[in-house]
C-alpha atoms as a PDB file:
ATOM      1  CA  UNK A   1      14.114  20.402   7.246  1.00  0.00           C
ATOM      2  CA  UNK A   2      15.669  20.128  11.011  1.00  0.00           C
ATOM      3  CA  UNK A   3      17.241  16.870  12.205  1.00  0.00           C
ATOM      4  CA  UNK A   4      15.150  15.435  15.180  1.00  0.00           C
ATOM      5  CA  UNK A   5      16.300  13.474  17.660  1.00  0.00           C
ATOM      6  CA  UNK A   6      15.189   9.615  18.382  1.00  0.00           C
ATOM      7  CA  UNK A   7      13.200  11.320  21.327  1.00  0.00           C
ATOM      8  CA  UNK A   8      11.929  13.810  19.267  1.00  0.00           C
ATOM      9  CA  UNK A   9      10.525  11.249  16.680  1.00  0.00           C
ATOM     10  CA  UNK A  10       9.790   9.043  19.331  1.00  0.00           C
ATOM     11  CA  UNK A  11       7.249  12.266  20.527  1.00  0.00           C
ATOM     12  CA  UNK A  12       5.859  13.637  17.104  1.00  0.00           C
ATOM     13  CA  UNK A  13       4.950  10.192  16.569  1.00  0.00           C
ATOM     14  CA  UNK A  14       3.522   9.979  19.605  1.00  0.00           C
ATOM     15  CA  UNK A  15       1.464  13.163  19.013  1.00  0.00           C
ATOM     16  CA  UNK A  16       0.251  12.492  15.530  1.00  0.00           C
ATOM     17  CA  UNK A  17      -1.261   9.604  16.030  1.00  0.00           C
ATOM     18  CA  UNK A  18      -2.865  10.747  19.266  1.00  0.00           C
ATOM     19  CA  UNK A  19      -4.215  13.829  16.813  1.00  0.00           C
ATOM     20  CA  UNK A  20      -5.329  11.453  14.110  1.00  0.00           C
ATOM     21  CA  UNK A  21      -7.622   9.775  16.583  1.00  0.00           C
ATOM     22  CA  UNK A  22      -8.329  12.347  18.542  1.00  0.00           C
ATOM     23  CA  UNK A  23      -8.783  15.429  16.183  1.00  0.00           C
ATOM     24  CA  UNK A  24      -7.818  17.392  19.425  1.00  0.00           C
ATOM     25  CA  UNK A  25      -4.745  19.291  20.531  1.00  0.00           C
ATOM     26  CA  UNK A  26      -2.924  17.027  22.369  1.00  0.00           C
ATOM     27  CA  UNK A  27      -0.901  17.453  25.613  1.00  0.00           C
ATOM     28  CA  UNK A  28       1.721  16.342  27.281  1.00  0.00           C
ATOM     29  CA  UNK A  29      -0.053  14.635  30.609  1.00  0.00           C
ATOM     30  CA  UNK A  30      -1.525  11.527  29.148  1.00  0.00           C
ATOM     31  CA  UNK A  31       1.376  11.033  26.266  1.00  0.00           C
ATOM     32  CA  UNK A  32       3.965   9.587  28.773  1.00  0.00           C
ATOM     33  CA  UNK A  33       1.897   6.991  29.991  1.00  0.00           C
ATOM     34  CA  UNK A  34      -0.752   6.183  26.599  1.00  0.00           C
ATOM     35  CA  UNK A  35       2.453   5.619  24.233  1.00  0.00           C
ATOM     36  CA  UNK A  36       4.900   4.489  26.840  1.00  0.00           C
ATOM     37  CA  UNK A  37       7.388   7.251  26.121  1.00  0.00           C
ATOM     38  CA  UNK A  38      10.938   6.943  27.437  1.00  0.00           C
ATOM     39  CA  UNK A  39      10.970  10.517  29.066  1.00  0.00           C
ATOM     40  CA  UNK A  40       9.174  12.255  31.622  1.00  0.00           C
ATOM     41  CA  UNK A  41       5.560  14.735  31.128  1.00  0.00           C
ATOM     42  CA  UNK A  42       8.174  17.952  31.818  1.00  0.00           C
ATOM     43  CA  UNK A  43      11.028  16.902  29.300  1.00  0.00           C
ATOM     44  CA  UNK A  44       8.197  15.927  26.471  1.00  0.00           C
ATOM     45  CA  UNK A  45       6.935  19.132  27.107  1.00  0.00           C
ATOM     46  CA  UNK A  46      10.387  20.672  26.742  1.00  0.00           C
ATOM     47  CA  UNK A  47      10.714  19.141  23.513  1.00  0.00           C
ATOM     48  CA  UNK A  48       7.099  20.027  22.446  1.00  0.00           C
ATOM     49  CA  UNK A  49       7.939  23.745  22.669  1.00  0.00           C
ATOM     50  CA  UNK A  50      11.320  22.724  20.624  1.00  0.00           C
ATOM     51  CA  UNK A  51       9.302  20.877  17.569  1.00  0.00           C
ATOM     52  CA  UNK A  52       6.713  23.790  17.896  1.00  0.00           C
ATOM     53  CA  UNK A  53       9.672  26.044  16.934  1.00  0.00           C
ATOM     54  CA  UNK A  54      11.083  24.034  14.271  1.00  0.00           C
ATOM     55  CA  UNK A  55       7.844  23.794  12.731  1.00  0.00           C
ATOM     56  CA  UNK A  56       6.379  20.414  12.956  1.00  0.00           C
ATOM     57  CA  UNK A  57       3.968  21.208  15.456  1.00  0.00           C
ATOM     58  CA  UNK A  58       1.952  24.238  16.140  1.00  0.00           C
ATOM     59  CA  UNK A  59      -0.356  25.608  19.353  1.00  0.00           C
ATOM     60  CA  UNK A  60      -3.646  26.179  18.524  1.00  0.00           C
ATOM     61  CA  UNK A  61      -5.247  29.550  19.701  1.00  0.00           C
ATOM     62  CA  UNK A  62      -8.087  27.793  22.000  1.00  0.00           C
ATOM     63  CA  UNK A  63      -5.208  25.206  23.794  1.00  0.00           C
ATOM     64  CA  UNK A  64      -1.871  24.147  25.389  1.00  0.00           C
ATOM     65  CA  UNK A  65      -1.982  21.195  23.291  1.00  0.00           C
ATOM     66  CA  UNK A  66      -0.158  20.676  20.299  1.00  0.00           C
ATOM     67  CA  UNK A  67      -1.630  19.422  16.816  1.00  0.00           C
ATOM     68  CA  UNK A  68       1.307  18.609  13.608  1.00  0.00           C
ATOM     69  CA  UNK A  69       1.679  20.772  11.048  1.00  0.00           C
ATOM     70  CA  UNK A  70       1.528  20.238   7.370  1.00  0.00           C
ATOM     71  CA  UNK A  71       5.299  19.532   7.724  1.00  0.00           C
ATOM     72  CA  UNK A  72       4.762  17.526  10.533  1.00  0.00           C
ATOM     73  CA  UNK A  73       2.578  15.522   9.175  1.00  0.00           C
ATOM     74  CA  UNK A  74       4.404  14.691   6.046  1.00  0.00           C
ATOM     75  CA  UNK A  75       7.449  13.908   8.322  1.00  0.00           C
ATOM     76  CA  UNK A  76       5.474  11.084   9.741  1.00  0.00           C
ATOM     77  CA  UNK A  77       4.054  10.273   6.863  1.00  0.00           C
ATOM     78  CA  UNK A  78       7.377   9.847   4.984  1.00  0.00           C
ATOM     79  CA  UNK A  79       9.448   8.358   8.073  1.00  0.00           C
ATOM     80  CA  UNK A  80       7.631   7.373  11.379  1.00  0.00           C
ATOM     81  CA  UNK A  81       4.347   5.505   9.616  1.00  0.00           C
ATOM     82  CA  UNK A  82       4.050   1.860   9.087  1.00  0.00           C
ATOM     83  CA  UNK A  83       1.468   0.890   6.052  1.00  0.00           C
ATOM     84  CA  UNK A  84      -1.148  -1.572   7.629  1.00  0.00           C
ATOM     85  CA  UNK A  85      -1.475  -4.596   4.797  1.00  0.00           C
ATOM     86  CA  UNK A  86      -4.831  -4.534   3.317  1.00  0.00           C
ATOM     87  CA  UNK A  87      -6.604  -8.005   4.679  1.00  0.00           C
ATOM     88  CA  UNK A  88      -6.374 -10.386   1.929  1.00  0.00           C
ATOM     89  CA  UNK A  89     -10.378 -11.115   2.678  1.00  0.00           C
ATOM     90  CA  UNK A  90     -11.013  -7.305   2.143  1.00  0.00           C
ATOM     91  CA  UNK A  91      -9.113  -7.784  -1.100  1.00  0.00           C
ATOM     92  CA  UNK A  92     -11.380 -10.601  -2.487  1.00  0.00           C
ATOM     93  CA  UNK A  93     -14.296  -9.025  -1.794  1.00  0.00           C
ATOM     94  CA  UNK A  94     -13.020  -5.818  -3.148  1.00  0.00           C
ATOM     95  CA  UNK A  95     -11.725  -7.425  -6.140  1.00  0.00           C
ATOM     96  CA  UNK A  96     -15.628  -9.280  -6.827  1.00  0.00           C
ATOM     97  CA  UNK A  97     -17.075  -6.167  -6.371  1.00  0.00           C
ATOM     98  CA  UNK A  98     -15.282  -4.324  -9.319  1.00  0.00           C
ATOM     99  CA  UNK A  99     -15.037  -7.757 -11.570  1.00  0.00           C
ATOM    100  CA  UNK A 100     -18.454  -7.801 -12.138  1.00  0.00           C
ATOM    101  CA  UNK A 101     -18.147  -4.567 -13.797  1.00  0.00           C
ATOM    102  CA  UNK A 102     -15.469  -5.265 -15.782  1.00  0.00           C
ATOM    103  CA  UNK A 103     -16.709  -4.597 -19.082  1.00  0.00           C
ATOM    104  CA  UNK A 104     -18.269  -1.093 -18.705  1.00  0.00           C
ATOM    105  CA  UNK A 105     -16.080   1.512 -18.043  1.00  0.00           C
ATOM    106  CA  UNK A 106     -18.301   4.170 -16.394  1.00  0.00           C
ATOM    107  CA  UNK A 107     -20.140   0.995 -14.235  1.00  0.00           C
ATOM    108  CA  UNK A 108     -16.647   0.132 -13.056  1.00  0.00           C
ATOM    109  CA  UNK A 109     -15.550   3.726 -11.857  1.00  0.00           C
ATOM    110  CA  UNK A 110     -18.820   3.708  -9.774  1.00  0.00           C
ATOM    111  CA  UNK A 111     -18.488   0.725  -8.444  1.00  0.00           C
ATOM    112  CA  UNK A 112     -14.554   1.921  -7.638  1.00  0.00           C
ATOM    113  CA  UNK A 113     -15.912   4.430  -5.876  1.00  0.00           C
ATOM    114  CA  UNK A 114     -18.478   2.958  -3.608  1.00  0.00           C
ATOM    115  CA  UNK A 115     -16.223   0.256  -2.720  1.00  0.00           C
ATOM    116  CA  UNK A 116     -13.291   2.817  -1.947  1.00  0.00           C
ATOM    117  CA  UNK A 117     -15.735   4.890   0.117  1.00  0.00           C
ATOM    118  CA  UNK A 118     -17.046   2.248   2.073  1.00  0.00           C
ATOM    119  CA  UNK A 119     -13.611   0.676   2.557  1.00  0.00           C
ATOM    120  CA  UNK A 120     -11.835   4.079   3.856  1.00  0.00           C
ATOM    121  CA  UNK A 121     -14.801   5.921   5.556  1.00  0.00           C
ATOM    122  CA  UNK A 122     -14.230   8.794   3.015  1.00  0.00           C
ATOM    123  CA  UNK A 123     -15.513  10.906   0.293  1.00  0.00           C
ATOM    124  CA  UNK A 124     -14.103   8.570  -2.768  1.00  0.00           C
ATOM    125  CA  UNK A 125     -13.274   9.402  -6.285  1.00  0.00           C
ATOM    126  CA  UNK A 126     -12.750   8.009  -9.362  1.00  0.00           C
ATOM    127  CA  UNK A 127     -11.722  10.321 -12.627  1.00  0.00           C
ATOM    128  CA  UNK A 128     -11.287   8.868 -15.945  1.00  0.00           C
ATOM    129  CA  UNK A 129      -8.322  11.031 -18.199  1.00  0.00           C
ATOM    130  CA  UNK A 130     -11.366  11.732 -20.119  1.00  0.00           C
ATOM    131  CA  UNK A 131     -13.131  13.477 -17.443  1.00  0.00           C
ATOM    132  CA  UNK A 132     -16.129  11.115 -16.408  1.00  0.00           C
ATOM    133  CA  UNK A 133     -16.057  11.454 -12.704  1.00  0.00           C
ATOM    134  CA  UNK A 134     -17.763   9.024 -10.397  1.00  0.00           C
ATOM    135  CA  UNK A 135     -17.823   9.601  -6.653  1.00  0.00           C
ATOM    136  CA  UNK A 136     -19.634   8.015  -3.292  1.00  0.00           C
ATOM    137  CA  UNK A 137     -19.184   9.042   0.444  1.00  0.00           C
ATOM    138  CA  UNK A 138     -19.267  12.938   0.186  1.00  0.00           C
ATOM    139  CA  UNK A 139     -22.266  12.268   3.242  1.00  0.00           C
ATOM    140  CA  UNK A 140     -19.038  10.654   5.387  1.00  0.00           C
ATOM    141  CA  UNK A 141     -16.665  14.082   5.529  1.00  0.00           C
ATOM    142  CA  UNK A 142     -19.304  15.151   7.448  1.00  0.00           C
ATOM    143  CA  UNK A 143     -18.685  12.577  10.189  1.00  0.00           C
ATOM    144  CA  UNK A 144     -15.182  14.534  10.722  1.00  0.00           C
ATOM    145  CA  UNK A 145     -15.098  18.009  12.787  1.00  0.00           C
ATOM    146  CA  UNK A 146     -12.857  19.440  10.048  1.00  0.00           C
ATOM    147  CA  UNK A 147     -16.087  19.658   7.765  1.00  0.00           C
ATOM    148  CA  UNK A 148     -18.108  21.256  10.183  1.00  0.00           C
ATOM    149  CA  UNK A 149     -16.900  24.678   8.581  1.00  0.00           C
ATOM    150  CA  UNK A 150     -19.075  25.875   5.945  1.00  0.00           C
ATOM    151  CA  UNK A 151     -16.497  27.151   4.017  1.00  0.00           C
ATOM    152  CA  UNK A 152     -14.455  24.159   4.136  1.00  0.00           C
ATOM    153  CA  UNK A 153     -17.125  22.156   3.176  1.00  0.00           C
ATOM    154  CA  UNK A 154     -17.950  24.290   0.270  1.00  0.00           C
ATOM    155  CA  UNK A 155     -14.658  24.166  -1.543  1.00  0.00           C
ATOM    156  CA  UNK A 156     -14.979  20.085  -1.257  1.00  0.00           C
ATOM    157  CA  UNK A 157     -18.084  19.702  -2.637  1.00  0.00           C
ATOM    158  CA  UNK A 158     -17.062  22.547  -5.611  1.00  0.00           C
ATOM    159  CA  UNK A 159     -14.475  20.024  -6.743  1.00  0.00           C
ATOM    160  CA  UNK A 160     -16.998  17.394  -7.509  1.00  0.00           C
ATOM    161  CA  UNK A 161     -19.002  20.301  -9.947  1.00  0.00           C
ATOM    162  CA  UNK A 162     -15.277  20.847 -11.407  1.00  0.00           C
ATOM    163  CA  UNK A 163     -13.129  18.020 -13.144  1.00  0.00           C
ATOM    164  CA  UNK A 164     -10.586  20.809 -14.475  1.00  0.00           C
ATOM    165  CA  UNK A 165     -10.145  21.480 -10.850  1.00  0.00           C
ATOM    166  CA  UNK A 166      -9.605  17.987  -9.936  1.00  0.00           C
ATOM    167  CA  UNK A 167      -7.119  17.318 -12.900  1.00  0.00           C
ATOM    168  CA  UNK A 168      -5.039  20.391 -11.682  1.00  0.00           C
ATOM    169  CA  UNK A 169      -5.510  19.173  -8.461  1.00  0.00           C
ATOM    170  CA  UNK A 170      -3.620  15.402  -9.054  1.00  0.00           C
ATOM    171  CA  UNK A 171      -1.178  16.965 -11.799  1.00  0.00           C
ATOM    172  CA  UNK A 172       0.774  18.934  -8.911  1.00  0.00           C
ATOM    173  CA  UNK A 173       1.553  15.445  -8.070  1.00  0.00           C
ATOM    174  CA  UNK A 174       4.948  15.010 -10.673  1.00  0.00           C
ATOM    175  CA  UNK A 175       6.659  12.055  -9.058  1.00  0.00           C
ATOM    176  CA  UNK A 176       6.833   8.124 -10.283  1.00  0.00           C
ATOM    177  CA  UNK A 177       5.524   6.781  -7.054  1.00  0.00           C
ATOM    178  CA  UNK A 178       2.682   4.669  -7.206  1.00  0.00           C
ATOM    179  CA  UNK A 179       0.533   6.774  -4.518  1.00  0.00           C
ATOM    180  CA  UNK A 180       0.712  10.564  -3.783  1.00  0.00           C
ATOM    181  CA  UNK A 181      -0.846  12.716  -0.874  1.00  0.00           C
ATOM    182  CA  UNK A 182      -1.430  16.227  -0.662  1.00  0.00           C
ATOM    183  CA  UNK A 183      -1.761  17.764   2.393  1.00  0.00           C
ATOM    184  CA  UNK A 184      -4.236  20.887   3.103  1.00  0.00           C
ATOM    185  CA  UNK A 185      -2.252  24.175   1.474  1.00  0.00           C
ATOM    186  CA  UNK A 186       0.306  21.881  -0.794  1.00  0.00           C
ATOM    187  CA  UNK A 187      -3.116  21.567  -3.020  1.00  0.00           C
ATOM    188  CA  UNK A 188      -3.404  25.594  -3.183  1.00  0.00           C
ATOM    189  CA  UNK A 189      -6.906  25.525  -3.007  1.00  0.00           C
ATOM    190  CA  UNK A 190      -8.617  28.029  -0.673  1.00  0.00           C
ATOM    191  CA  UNK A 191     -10.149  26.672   2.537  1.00  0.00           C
ATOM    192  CA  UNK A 192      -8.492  23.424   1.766  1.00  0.00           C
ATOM    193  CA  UNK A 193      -5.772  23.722   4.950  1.00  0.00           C
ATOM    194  CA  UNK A 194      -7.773  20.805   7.257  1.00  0.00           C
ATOM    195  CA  UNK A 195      -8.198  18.605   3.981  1.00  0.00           C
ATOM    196  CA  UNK A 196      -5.980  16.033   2.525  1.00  0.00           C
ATOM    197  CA  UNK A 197      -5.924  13.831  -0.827  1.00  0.00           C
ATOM    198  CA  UNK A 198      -4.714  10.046  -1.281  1.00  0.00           C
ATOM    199  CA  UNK A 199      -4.821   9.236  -4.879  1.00  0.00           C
ATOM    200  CA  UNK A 200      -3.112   6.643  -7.357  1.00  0.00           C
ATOM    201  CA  UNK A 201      -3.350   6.984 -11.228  1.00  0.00           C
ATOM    202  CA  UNK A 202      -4.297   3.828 -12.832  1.00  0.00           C
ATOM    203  CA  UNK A 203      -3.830   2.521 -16.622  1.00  0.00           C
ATOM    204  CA  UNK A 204      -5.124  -0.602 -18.395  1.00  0.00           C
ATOM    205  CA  UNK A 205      -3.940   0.013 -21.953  1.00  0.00           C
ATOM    206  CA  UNK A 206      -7.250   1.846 -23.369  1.00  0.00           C
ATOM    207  CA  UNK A 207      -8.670   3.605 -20.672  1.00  0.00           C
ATOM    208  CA  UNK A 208      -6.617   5.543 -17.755  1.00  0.00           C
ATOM    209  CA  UNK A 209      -7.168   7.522 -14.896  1.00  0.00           C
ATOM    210  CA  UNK A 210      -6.861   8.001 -10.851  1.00  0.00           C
ATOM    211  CA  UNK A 211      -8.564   7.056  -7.950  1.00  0.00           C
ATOM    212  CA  UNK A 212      -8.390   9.032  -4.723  1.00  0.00           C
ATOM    213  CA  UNK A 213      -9.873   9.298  -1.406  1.00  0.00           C
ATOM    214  CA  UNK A 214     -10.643  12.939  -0.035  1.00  0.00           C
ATOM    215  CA  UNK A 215     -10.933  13.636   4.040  1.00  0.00           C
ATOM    216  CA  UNK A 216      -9.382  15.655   6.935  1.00  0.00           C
ATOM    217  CA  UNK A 217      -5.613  16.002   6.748  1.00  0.00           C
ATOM    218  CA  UNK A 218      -5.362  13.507   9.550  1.00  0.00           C
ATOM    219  CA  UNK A 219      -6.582  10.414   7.915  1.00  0.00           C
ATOM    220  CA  UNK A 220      -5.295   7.254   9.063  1.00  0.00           C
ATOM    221  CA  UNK A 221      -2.721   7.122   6.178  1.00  0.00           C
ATOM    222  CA  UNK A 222      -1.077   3.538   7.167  1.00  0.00           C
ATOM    223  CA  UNK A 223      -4.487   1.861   6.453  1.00  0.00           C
ATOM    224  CA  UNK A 224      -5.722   4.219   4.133  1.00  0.00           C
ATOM    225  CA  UNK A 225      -2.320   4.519   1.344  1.00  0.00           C
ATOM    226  CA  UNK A 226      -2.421   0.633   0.822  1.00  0.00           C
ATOM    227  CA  UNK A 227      -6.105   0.382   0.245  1.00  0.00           C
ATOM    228  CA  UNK A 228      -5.878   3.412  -2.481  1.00  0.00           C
ATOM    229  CA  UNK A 229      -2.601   1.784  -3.785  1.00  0.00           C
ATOM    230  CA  UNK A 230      -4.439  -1.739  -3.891  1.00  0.00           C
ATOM    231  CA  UNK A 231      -7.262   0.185  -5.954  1.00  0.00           C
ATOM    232  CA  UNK A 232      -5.459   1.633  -8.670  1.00  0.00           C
ATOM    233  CA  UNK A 233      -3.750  -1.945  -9.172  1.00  0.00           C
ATOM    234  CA  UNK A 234      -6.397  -3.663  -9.224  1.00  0.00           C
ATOM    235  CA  UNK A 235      -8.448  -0.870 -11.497  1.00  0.00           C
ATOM    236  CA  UNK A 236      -5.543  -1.153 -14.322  1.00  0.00           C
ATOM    237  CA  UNK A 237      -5.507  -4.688 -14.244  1.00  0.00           C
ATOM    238  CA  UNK A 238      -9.580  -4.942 -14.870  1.00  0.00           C
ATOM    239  CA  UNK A 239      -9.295  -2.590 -17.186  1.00  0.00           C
ATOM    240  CA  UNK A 240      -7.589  -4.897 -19.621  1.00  0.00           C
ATOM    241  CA  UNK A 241     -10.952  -6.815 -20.055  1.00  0.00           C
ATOM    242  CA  UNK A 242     -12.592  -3.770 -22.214  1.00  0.00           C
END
């Protein structure tokens, strides 16, 4: 991967977050001023064209904006994001909501999931290694304009029909870190390019599993990691009531 500049970062920042907000292509005329960039419309434009090249950013068809790529995207992700803390009054209310399910397993991954869909806005799952699946929020992807395709649509809502799919799906994940994201064609599924996956695996002793959050590649990631992180936490330690 190419070595960017402080201005450079300073700009793909800039951009993704625009695009996470936005969902639109984003240009250079409002950047300057919006993010209070230390460079002028013509020389972030310069530099546009120079991340475009190096592969962070790429030009859609239908614009002159810019949108990050896969690659750009896990750039920020990995170096330029901050992780918002979860509010400890979210986590109280999260943590009451699964406690009182404590000693049924399959009650507790529904009650996972509805708490993790209503927290994040998302399509939320929960997957025992045993292959129960629970799941809420598939009726919120459809807030997001990546959805709107059909096709893209379809190959979501196939996952839910198909655990094996899902356990491939998180086992491309190999590394020790507590939460993993896979971005659109890292996940090799077809028509899964404007999707992305936040999951952590959880383990109380006698049951284990993970617990993930599925939306548009753009998801606001700095809220979104800590809340799925907090989750599988707070899932394993529950889990030692059974």
């Amino acid at each position: 991967m190419a070595e960017l500049s402080k201005r450079q970062t300073e700009i793909l920042k800039a951009i993704t977050e625009e695009y996470i907000e936005s969902a639109s292509p984003v240009g250079s005329g409002s950047l300057v001023e919006k993010y209070k960039l230390s460079c002028s419309p013509a020389t972030v434009r310069n530099e546009m064209v120079r991340l475009t090249e190096q592969g962070f950013l790429q030009k859609p068809h239908t614009s002159a904006g810019r949108i990050p790529t896969p690659m750009g995207l896990r750039y920020y992700i990995s170096n330029l994001m901050k992780e918002q803390d979860v509010p400890v009054l979210q986590e109280v209310a999260i943590r009451q909501r699964l406690w009182q399910e404590r000693f049924e397993f399959e009650k507790l991954l529904h009650q996972a999931a509805l708490a993790l869909a209503d927290v994040t806005s998302q399509l939320a799952l929960a997957l025992s290694s045993e292959g129960h699946l629970a799941y809420a929020g598939a009726v919120k992807i459809l807030e997001y304009p990546e959805f709107y395709d059909i096709e893209v649509t379809r190959t979501v809502l196939n996952l839910l029909d198909h655990h094996d799919l899902l356990q491939e799906l998180f086992a491309k994940a190999v590394s020790d870190a507590d939460v993993h994201i896979l971005l659109g064609e890292e996940t090799e599924l077809e028509n899964f390019r404007p999707c992305g996956v936040v999951f952590s695996r959880f383990d109380s002793g006698k049951h284990s599993g993970t617990i993930s959050v599925l939306g548009p590649s753009r998801m606001k990631f700095d809220k979104i990691v800590p809340v799925v992180r907090y989750f599988g936490k707070l899932l394993g330690e529950v889990g030692k009531e059974w």
